[in-house]
N, C-alpha and C. Protein backbone atom coordinates (compact mmCIF):
# COMPACT_ATOMS: atom_id res chain seq x y z
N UNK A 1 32.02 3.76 -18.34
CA UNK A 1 30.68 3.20 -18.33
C UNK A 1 30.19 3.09 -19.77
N UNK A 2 29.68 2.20 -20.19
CA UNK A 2 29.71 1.48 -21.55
C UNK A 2 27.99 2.73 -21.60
N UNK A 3 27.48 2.57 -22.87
CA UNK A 3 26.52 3.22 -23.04
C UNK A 3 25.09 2.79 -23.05
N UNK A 4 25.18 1.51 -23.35
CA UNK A 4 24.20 0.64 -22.80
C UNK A 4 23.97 0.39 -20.92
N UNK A 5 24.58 0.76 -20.35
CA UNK A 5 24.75 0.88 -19.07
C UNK A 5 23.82 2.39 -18.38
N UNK A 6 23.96 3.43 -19.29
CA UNK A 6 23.50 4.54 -19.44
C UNK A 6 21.90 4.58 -19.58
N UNK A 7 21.66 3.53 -20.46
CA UNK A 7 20.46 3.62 -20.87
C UNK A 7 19.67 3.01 -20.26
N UNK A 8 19.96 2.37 -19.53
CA UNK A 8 19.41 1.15 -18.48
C UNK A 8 18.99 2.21 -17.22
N UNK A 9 20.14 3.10 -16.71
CA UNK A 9 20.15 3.23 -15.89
C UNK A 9 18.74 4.31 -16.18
N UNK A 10 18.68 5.21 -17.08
CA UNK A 10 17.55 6.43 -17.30
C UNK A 10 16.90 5.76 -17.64
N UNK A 11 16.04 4.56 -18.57
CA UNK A 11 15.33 3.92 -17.81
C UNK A 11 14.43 3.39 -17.21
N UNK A 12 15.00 2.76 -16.10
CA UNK A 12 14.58 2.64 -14.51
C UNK A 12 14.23 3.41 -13.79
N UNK A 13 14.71 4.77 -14.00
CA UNK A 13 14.84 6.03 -13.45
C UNK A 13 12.98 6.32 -13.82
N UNK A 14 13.14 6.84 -15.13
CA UNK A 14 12.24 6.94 -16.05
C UNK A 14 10.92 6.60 -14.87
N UNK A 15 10.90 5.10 -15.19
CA UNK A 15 10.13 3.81 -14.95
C UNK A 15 9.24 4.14 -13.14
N UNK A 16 10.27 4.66 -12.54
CA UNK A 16 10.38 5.05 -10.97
C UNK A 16 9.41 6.26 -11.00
N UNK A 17 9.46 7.26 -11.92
CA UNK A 17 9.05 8.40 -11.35
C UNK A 17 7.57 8.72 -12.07
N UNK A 18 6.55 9.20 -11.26
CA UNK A 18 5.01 9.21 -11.53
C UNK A 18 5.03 10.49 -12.19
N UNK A 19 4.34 10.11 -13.88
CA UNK A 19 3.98 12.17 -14.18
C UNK A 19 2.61 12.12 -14.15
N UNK A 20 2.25 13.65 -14.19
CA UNK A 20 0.75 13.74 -13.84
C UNK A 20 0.15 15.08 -14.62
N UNK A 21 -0.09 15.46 -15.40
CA UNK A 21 -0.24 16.35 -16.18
C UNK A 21 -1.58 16.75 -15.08
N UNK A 22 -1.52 17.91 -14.78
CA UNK A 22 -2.10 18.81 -13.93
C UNK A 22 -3.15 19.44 -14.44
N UNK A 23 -3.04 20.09 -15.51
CA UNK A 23 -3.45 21.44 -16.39
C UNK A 23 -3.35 21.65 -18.03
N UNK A 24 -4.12 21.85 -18.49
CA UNK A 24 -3.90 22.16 -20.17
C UNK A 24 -4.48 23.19 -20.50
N UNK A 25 -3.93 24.00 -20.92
CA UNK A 25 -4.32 25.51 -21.37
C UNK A 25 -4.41 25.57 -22.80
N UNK A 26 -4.92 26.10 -23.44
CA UNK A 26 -5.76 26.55 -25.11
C UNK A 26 -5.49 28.03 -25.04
N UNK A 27 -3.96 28.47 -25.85
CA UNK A 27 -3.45 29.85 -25.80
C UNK A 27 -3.72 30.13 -27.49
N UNK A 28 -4.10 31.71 -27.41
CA UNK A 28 -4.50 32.08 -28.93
C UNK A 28 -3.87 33.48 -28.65
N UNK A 29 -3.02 33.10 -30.54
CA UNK A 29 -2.74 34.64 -30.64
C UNK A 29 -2.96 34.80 -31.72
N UNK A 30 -3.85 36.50 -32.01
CA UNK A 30 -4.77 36.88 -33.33
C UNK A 30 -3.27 37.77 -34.17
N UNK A 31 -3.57 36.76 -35.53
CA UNK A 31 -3.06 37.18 -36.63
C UNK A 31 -4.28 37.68 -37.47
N UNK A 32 -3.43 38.32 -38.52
CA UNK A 32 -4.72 39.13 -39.42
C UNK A 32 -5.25 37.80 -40.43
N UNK A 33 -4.98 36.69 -40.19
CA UNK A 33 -6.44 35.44 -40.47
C UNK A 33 -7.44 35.10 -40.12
N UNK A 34 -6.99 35.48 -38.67
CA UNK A 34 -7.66 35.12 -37.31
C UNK A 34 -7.12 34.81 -35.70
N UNK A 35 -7.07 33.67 -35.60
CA UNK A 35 -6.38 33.08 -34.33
C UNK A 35 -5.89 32.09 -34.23
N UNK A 36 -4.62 32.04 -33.81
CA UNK A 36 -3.85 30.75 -34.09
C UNK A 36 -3.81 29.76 -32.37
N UNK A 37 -3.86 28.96 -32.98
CA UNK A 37 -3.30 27.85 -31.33
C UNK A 37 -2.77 27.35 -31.03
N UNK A 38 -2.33 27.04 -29.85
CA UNK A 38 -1.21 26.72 -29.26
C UNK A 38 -1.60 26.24 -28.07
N UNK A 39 -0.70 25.20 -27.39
CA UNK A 39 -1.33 24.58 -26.08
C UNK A 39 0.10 24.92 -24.68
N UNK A 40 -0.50 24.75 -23.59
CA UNK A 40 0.37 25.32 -22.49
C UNK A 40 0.09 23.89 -21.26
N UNK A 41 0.96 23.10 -20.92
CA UNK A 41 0.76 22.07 -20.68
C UNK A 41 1.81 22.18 -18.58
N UNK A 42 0.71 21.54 -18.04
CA UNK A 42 1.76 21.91 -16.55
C UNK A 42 1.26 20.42 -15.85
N UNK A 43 2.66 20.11 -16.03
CA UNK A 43 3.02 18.89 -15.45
C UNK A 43 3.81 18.52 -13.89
N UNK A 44 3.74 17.70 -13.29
CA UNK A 44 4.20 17.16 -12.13
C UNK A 44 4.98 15.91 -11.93
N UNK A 45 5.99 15.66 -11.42
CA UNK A 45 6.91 14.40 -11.56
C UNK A 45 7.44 14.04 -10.16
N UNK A 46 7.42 12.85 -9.87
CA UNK A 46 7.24 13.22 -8.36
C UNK A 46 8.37 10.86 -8.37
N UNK A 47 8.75 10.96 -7.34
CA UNK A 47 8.91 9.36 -6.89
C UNK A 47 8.11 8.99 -5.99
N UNK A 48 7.30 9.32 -5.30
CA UNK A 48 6.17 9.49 -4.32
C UNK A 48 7.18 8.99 -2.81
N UNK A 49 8.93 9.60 -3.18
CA UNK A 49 9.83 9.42 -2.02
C UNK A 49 10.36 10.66 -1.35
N UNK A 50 9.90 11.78 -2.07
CA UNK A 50 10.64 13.05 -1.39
C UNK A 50 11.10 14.00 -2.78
N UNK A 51 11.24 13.38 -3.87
CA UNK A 51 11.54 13.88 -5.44
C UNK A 51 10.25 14.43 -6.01
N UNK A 52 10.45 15.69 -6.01
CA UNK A 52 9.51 16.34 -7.13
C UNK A 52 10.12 17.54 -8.23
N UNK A 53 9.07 17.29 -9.22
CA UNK A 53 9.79 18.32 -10.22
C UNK A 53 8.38 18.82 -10.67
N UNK A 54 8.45 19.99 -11.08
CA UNK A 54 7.07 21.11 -12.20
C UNK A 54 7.72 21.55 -12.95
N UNK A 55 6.80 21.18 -14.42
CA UNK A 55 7.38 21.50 -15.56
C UNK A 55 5.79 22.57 -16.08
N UNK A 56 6.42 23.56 -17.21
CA UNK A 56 5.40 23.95 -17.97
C UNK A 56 6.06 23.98 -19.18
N UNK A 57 5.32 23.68 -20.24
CA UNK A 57 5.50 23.61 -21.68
C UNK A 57 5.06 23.65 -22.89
N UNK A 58 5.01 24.66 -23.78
CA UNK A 58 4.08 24.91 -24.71
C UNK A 58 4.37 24.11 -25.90
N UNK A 59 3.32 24.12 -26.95
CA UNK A 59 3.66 23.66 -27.88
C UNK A 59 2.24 23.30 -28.73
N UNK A 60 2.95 22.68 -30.61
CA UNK A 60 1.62 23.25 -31.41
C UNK A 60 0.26 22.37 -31.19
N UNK A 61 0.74 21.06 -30.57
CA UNK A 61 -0.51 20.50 -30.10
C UNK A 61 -0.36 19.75 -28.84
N UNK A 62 -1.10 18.86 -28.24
CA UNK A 62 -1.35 18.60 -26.74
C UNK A 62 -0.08 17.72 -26.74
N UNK A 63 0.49 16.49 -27.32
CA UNK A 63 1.64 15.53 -26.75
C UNK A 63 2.48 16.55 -27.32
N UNK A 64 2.94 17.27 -28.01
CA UNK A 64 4.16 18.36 -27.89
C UNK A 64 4.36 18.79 -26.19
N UNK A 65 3.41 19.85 -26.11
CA UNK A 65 3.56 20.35 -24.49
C UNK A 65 3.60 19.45 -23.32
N UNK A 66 3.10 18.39 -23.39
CA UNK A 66 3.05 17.71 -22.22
C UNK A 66 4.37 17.31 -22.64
N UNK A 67 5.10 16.41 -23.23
CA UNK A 67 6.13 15.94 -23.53
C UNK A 67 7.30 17.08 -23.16
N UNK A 68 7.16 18.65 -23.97
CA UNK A 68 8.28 19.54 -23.23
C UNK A 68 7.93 19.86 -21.70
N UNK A 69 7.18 19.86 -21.03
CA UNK A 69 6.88 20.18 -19.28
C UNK A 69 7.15 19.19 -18.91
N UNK A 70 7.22 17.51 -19.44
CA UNK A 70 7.61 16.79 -18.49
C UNK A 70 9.21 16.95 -18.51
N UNK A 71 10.29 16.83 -19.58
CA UNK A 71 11.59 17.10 -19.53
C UNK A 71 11.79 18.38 -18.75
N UNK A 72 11.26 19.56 -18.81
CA UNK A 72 11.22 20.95 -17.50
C UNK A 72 11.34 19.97 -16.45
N UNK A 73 10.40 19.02 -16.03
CA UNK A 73 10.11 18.77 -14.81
C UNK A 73 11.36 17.52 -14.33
N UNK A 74 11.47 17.16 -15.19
CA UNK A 74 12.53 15.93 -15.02
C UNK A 74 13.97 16.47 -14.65
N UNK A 75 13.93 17.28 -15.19
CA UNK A 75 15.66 18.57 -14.74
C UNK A 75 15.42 19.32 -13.81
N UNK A 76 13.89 19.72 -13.38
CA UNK A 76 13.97 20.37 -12.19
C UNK A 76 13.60 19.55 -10.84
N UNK A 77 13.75 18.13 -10.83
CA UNK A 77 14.04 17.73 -9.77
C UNK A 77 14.37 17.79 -8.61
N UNK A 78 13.99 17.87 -7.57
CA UNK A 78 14.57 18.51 -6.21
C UNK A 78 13.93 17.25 -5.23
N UNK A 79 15.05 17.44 -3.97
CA UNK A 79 15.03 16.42 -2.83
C UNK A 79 14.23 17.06 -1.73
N UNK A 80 13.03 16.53 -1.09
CA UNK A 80 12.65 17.37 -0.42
C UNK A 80 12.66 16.38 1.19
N UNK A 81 12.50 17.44 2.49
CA UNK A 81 12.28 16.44 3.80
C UNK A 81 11.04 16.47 3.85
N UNK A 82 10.86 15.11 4.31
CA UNK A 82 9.69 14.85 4.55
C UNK A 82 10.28 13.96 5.86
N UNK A 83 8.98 13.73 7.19
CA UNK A 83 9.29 13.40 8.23
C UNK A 83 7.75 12.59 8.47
N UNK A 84 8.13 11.13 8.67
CA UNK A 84 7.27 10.05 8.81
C UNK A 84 5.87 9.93 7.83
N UNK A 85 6.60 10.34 6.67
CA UNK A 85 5.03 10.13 6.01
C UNK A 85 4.73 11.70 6.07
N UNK A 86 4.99 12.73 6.28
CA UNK A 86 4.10 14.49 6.46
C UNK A 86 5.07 15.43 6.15
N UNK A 87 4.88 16.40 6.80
CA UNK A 87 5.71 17.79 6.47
C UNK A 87 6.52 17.60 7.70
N UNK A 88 7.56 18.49 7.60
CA UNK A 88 8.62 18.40 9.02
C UNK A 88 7.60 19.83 10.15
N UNK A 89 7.20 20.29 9.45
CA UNK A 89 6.43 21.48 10.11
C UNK A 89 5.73 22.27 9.52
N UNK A 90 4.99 23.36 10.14
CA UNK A 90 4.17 24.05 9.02
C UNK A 90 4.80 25.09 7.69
N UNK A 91 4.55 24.87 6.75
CA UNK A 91 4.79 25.75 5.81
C UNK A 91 4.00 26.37 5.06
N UNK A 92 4.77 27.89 4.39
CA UNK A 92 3.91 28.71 3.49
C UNK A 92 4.70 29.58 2.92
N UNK A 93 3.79 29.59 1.40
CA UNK A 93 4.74 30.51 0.44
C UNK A 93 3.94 31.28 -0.29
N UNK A 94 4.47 31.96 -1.33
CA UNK A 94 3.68 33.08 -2.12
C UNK A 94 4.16 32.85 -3.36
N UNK A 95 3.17 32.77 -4.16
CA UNK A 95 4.28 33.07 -5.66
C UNK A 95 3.03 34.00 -6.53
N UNK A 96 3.30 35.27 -6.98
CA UNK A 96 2.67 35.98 -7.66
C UNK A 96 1.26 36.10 -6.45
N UNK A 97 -0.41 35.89 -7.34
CA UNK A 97 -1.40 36.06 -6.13
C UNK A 97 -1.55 34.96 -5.37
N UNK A 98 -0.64 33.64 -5.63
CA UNK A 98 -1.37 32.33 -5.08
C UNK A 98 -0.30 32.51 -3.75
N UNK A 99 -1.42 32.31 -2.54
CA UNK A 99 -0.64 31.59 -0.85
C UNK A 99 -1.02 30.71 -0.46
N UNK A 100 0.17 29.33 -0.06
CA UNK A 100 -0.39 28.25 0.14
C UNK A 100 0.11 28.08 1.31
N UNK A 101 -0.79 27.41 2.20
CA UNK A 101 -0.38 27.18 3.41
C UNK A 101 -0.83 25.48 3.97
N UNK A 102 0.33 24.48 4.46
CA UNK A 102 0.76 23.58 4.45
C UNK A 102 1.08 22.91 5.72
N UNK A 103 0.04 21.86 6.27
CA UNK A 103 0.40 22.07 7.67
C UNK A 103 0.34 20.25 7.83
N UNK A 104 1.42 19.78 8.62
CA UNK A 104 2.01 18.36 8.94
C UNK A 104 0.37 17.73 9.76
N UNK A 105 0.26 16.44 9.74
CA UNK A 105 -0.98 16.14 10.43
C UNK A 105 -0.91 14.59 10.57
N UNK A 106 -1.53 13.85 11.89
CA UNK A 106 -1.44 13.13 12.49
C UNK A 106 -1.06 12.11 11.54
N UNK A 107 -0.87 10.76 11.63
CA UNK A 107 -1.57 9.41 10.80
C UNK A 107 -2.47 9.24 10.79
N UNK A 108 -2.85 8.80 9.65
CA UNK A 108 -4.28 8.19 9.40
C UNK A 108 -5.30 9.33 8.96
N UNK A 109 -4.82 10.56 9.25
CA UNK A 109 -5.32 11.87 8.78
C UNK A 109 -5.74 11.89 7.42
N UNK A 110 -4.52 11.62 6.35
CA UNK A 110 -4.75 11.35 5.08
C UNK A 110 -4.07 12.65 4.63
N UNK A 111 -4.58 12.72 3.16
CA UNK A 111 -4.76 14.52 2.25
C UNK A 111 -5.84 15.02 2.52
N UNK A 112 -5.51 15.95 3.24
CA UNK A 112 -6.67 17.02 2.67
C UNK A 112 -6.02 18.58 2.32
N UNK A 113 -6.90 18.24 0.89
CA UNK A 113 -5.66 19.06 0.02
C UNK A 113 -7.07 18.83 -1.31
N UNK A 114 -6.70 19.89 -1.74
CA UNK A 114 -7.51 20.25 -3.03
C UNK A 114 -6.65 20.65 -4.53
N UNK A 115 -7.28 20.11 -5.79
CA UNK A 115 -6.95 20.33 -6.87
C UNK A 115 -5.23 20.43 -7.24
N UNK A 116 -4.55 20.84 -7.05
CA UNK A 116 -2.77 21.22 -7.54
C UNK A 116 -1.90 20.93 -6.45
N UNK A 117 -2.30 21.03 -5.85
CA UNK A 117 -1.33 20.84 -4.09
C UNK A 117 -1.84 19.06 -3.52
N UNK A 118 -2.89 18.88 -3.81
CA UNK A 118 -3.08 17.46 -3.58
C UNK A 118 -2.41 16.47 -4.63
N UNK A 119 -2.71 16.81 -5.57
CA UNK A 119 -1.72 16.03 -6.87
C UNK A 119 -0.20 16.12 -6.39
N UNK A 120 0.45 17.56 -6.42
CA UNK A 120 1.91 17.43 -5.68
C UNK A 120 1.72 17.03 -4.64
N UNK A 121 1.32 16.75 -3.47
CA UNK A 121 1.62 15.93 -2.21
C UNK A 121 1.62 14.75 -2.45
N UNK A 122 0.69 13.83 -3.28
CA UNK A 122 0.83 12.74 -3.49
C UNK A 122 1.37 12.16 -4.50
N UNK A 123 2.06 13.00 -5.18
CA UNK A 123 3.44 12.25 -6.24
C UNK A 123 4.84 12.14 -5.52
N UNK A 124 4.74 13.48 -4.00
CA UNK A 124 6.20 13.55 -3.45
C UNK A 124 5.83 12.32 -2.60
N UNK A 125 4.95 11.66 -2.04
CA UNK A 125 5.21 10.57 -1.00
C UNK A 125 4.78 11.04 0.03
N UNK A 126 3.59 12.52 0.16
CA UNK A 126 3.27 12.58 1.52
C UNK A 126 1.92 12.47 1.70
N UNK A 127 1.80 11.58 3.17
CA UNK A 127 0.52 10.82 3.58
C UNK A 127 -0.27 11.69 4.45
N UNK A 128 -0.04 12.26 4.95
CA UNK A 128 -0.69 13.14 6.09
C UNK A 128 -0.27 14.42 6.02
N UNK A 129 -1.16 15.35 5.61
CA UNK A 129 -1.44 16.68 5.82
C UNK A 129 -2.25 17.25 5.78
N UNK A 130 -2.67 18.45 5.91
CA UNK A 130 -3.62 19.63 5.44
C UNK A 130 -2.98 20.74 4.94
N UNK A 131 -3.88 21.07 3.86
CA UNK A 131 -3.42 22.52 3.09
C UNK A 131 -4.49 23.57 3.03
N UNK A 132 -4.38 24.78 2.93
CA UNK A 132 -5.35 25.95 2.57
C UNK A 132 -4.61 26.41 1.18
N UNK A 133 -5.44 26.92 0.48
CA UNK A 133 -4.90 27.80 -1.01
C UNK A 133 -5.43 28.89 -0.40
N UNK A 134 -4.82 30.24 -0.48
CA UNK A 134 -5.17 31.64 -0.41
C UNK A 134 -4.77 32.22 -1.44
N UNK A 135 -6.02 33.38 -1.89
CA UNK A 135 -5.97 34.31 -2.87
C UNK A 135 -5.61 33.86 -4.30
N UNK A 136 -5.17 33.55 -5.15
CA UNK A 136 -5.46 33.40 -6.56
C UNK A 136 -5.81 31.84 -6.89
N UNK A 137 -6.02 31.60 -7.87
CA UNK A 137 -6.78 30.48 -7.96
C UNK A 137 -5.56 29.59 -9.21
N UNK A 138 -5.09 30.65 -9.85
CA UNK A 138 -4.12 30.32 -10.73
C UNK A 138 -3.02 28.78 -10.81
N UNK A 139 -2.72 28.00 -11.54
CA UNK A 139 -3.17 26.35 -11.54
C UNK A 139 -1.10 26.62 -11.03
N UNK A 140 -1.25 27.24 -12.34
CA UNK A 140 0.65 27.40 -12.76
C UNK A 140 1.20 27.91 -11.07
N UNK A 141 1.02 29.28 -10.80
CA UNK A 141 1.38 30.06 -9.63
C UNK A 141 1.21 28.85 -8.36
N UNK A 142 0.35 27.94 -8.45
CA UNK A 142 -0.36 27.56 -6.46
C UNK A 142 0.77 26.63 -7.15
N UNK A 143 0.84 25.81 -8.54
CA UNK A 143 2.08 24.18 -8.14
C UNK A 143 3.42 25.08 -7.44
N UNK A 144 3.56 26.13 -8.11
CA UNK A 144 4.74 26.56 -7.81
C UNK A 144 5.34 27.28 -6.39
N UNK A 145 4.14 27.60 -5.92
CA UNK A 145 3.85 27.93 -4.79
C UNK A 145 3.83 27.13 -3.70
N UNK A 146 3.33 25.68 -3.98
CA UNK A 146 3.52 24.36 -3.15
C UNK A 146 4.59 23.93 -3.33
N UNK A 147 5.66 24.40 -4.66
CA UNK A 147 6.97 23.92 -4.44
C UNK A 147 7.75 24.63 -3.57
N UNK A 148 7.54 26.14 -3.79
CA UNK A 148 8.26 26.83 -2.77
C UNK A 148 8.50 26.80 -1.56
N UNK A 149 7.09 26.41 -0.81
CA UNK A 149 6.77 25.46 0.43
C UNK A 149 7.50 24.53 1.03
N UNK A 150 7.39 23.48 0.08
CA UNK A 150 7.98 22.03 0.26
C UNK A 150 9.76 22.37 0.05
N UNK A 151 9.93 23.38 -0.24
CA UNK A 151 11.42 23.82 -0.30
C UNK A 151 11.44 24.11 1.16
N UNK A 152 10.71 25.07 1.50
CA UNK A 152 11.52 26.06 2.53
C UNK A 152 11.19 25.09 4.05
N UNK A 153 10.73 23.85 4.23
CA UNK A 153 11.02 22.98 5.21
C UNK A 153 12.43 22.49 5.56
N UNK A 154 12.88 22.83 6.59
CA UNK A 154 14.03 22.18 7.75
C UNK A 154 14.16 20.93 7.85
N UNK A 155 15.11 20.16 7.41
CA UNK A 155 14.64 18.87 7.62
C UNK A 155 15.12 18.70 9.56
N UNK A 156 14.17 17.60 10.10
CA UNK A 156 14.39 17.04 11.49
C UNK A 156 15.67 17.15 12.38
N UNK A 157 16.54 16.90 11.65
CA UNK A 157 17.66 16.81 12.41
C UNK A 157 18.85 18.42 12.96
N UNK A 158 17.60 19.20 11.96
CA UNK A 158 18.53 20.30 11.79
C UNK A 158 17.37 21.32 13.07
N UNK A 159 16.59 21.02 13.22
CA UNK A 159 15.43 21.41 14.84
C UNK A 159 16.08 22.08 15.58
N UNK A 160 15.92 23.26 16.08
CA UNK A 160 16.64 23.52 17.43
C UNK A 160 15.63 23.53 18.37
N UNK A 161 15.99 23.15 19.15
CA UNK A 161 15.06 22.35 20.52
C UNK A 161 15.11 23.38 21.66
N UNK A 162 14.23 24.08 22.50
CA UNK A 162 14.44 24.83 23.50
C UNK A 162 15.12 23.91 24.20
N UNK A 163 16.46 24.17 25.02
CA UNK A 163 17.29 24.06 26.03
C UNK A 163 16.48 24.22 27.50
N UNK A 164 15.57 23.86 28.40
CA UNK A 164 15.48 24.56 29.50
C UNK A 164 16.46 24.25 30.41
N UNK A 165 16.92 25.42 31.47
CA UNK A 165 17.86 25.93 32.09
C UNK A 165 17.37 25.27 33.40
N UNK A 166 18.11 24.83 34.12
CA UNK A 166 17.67 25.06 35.95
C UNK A 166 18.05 26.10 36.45
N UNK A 167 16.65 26.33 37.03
CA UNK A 167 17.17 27.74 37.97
C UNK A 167 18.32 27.65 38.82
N UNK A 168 19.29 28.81 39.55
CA UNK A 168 20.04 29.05 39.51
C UNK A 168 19.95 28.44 41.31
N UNK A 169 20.63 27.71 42.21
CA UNK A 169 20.69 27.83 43.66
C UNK A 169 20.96 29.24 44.21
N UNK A 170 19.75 29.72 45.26
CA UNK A 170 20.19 30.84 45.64
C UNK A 170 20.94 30.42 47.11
N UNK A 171 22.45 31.87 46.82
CA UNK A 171 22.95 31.64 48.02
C UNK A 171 22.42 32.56 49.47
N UNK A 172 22.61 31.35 50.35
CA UNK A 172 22.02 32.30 51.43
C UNK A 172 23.41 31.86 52.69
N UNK A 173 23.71 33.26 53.20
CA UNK A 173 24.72 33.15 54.32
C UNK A 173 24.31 32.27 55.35
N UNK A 174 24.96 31.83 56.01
CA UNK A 174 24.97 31.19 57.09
C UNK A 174 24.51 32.48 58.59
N UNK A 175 25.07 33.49 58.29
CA UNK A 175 24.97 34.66 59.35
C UNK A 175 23.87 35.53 59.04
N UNK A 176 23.61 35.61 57.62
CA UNK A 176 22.40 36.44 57.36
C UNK A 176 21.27 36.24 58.31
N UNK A 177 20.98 37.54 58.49
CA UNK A 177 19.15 37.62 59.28
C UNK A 177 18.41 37.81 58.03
N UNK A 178 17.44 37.22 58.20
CA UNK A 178 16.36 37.29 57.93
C UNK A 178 15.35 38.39 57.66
């Protein structure tokens, strides 16, 4: 594959996938001058098809960090199921104090979804849900926490379906009384 072929192909790629800078943090650490700064940047990358990635990335001013969290996010790419537009079923995860809980919902329902979890639902491509955030409020912990989520879904085909049984014919003698 020639190398111009390469470059075409990342890209398109590139070109395909939505970033969304989430969060910007203003980190200081005291030297005997004073206080120095530094920025903490948390990004989201999504195809709005089932592909999402979270990046975080520091650096000495704002396009430094956003620029390193989006490459985090671009390598941490992951395929997720999604089933008609929603979640395949309900989900929930924990990461540090943040619990997010993630629940599939009709058409036409929409997002309802607040601040970090609504941004990731609608970069992965999903149309219908509801979410709750429990316990920490923390921006970094809940994206990561909605990734953990959107991980630990089954995709459809893999369902196990209750089996029901027919009851059993009872035998009854021909000579038996009653």
């Amino acid at each position: 594959m020639a190398d111009g072929d390469m470059t075409n192909r990342v890209q398109t790629e590139e070109k395909t996938l939505d970033e969304r800078v989430i969060f910007i943090n203003r980190v200081a650490r005291v030297v005997k001058g004073g206080r120095r700064f530094r920025f903490q940047a948390l990004v989201v990358v999504g195809d709005h098809k089932g592909r999402l990635g979270i990046g975080v990335g520091k650096g000495a001013d704002v396009t430094a960090a956003v620029s390193k969290a989006t490459d985090v996010a671009k390598k941490n790419l992951t395929k997720l199921n999604l089933y008609r537009g929603t979640l395949t079923h309900e989900v929930e995860a924990r990461v540090g104090g943040s619990h997010i809980l993630i629940l599939p919902a009709a058409p036409g329902t929409g997002l309802i979804a607040g601040g970090v979890t609504r941004s990731i639902l609608e970069v992965t491509g999903i149309e219908n849900a509801l979410s709750k955030s429990l316990g920490s409020s923390n921006r970094v912990n809940t994206a990561y926490a909605t990734l953990k989520a959107l991980q630990a879904m089954v995709p459809s085909h893999q369902w196990i379906t209750k089996v029901e049984k027919k009851p059993a014919k009872k035998f009854v003698a021909k000579n038996a009384k009653a």
